[in-house]
C-alpha atoms as a PDB file:
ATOM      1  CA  UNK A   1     126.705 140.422 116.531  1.00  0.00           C
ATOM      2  CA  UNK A   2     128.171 137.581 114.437  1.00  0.00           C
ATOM      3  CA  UNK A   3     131.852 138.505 113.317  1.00  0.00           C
ATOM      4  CA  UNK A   4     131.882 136.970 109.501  1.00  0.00           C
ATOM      5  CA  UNK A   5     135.745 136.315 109.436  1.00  0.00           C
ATOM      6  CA  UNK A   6     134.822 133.726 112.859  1.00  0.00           C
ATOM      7  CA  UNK A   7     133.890 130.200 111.404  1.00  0.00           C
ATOM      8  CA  UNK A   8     132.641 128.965 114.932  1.00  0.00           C
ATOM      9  CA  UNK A   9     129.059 129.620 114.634  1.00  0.00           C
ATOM     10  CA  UNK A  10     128.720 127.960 110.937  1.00  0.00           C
ATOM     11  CA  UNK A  11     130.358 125.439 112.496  1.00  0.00           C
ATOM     12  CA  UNK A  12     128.410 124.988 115.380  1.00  0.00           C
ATOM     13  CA  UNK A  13     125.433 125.107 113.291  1.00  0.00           C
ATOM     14  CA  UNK A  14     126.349 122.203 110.722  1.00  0.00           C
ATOM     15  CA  UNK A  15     127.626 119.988 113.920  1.00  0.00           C
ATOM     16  CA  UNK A  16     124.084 120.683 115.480  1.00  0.00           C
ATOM     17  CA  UNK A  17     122.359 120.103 112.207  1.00  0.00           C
ATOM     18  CA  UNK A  18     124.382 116.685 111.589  1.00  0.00           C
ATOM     19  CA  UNK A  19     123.387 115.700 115.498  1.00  0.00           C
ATOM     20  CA  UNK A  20     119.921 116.419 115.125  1.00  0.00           C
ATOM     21  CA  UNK A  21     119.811 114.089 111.948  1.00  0.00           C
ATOM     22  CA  UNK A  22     121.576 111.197 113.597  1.00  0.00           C
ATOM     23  CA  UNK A  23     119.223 111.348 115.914  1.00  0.00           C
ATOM     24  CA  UNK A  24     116.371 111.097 114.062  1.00  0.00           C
ATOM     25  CA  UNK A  25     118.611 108.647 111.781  1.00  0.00           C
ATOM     26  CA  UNK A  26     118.745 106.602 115.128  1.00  0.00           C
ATOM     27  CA  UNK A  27     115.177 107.090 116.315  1.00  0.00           C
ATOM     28  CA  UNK A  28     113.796 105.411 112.603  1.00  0.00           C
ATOM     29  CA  UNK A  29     116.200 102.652 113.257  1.00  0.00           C
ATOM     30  CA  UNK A  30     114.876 101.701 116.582  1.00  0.00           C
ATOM     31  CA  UNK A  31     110.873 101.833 115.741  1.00  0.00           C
ATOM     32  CA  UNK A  32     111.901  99.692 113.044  1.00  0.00           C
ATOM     33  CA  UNK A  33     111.808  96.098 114.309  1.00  0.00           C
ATOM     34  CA  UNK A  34     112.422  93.018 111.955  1.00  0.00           C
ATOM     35  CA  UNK A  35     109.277  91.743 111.137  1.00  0.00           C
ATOM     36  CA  UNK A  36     108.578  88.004 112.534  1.00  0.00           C
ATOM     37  CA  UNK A  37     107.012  85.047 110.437  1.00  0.00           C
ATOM     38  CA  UNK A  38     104.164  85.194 112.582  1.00  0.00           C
ATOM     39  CA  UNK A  39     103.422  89.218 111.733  1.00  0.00           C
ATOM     40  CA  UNK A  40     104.081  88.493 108.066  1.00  0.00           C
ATOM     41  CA  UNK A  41     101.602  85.237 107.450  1.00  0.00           C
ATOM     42  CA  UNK A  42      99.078  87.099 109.845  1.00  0.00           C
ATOM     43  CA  UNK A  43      99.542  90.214 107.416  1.00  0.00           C
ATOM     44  CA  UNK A  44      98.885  87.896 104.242  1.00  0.00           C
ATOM     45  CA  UNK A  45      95.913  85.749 106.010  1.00  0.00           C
ATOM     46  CA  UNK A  46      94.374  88.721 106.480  1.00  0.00           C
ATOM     47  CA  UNK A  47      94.583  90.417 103.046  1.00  0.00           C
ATOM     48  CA  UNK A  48      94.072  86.674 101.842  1.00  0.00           C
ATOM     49  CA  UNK A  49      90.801  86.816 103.389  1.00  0.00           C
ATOM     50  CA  UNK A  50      89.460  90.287 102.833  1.00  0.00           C
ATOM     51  CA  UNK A  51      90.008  89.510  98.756  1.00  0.00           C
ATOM     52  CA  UNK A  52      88.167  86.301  99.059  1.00  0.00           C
ATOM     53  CA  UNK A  53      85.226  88.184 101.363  1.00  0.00           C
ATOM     54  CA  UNK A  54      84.923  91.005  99.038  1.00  0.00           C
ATOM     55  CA  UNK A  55      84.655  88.567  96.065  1.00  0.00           C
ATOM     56  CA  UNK A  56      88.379  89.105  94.415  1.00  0.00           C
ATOM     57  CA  UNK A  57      89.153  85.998  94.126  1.00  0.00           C
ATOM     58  CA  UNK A  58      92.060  86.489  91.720  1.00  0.00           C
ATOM     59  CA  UNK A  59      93.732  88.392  94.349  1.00  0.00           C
ATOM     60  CA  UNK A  60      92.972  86.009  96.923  1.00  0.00           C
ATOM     61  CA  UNK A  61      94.958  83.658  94.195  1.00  0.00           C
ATOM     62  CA  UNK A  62      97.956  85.724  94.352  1.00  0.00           C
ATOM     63  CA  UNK A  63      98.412  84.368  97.867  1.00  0.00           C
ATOM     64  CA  UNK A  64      98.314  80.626  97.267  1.00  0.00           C
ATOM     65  CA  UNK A  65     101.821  78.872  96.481  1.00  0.00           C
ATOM     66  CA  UNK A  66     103.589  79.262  92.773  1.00  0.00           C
ATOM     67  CA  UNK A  67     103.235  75.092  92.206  1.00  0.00           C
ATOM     68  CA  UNK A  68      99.262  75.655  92.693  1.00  0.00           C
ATOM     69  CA  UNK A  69      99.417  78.612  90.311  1.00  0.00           C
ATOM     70  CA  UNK A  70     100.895  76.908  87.658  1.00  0.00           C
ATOM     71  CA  UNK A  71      98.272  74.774  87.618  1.00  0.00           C
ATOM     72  CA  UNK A  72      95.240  76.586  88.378  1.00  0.00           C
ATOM     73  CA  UNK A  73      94.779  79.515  86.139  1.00  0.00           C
ATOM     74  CA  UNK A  74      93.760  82.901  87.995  1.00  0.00           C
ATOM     75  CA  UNK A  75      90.463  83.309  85.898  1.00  0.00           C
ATOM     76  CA  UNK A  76      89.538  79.898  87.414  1.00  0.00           C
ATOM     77  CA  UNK A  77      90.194  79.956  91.064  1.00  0.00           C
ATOM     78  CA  UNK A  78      86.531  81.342  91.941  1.00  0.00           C
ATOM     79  CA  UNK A  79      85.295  77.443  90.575  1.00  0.00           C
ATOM     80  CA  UNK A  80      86.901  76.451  94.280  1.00  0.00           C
ATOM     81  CA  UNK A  81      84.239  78.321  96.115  1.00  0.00           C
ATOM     82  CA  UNK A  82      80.619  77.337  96.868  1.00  0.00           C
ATOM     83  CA  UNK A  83      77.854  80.041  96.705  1.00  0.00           C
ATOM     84  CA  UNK A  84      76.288  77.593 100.358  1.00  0.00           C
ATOM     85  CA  UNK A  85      77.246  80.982 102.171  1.00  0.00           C
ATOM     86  CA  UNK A  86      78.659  84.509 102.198  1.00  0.00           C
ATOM     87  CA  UNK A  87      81.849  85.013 103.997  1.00  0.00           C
ATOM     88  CA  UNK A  88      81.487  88.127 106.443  1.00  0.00           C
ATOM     89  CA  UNK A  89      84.149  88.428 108.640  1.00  0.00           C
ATOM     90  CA  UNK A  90      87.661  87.073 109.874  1.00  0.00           C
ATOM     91  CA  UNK A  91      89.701  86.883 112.510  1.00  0.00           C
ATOM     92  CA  UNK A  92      93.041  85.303 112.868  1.00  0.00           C
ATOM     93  CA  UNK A  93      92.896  83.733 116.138  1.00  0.00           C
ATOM     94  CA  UNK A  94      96.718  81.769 116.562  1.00  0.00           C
ATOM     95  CA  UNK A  95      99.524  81.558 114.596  1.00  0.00           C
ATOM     96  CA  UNK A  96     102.341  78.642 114.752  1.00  0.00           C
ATOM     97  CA  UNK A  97     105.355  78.329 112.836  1.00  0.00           C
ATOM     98  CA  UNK A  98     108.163  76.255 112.858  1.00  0.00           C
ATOM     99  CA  UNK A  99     110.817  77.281 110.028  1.00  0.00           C
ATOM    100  CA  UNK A 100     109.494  76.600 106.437  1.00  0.00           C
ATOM    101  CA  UNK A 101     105.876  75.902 107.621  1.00  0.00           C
ATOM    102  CA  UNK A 102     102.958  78.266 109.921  1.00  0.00           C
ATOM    103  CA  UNK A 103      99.563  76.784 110.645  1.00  0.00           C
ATOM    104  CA  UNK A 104      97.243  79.572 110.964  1.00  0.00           C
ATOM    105  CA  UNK A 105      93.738  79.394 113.183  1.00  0.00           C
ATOM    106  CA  UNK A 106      91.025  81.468 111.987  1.00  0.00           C
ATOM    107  CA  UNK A 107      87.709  82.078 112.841  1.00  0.00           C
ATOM    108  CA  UNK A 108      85.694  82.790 109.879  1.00  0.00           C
ATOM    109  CA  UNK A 109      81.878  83.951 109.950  1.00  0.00           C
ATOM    110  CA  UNK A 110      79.400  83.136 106.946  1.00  0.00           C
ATOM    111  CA  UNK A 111      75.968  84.313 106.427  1.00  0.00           C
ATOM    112  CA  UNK A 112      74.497  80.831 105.129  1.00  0.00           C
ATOM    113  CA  UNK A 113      72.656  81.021 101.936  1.00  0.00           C
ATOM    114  CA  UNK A 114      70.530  77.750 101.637  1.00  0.00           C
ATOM    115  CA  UNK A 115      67.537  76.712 103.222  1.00  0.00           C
ATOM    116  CA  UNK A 116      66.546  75.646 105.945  1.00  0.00           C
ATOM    117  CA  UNK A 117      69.199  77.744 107.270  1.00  0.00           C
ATOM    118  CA  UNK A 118      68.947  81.103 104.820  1.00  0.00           C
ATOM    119  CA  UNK A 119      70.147  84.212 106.397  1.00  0.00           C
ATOM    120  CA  UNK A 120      71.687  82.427 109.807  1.00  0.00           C
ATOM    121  CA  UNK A 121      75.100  83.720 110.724  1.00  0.00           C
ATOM    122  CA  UNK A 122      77.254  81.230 111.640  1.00  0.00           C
ATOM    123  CA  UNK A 123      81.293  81.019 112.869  1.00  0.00           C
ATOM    124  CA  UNK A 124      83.730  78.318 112.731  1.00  0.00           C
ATOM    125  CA  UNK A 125      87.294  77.424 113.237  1.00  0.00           C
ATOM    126  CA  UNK A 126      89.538  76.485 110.806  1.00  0.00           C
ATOM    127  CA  UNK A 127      93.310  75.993 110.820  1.00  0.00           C
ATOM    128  CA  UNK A 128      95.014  76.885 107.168  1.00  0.00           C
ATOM    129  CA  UNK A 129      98.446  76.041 106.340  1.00  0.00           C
ATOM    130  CA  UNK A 130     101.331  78.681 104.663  1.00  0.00           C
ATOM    131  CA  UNK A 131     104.436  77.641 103.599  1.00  0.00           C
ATOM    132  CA  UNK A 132     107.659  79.770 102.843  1.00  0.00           C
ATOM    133  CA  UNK A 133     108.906  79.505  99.536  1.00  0.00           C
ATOM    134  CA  UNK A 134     111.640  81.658  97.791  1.00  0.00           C
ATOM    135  CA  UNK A 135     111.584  83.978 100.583  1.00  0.00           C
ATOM    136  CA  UNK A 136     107.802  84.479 101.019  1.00  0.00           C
ATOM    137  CA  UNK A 137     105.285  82.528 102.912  1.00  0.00           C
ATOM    138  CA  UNK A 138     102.039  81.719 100.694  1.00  0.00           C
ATOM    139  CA  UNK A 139      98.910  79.939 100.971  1.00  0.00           C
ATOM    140  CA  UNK A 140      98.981  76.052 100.553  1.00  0.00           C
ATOM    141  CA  UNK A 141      95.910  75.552  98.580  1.00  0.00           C
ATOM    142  CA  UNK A 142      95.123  71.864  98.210  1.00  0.00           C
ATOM    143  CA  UNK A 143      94.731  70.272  94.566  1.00  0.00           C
END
């Protein structure tokens, strides 16, 4: 039985309870690995795309770079975009970067909307550009 006037056992139990949280203090720490350019841009192609495929275009516009949004206003970015085809998938094939500047290789699939080619799914590859700017890496949408 515990003797109340011994402080050893309280002890022991706050030493084991501060072990057992540097360890999972520790544990966190090493899953967490610093994110690369690469994983970032691939994250933001990827939402990129998804907006424009499900037809949210003004959150597609939240991706391109600040000097194209302070020219293009959100409620107008959808003008950009052709209604030739429906985008249906995407898949970010290769990603390069060299400091400021990642070119990005996707392969996009379109179900074609225009004769004589109505309802035809096609694929291509396409290379898109994303620069880093104020500490985030955005879209370069052309003028």
């Amino acid at each position: 039985m515990p003797n109340p006037s011994n402080p050893r056992p309280a002890r022991r139990t706050l030493l084991a309870m501060a072990a057992l949280g540097a360890a999972f203090w520790l544990a966190g720490c090493a899953s967490l690995k610093p994110e690369t350019a690469e994983d970032v841009v691939r994250q933001r192609a990827e939402a990129r795309w998804h907006a424009l495929i499900d037809g949210n275009f003004e959150k597609a516009w939240d991706y391109t770079q600040p000097g194209f949004r302070a020219v293009v206003p959100r409620d107008r970015y959808f003008r950009r975009f052709g209604a030739g085809a429906r985008w249906t998938g995407v898949q970010v094939h290769e990603i390069n970067c060299a400091a400021e500047r990642c070119t990005v290789r996707v392969r996009l699939s379109a179900n074609v909307q225009t004769p004589p080619f109505n309802n035809q799914e096609i694929a291509t590859m396409m290379d898109e550009i994303w620069l880093r700017e104020d500490g985030q890496w955005w879209y370069y949408q052309a003028f």
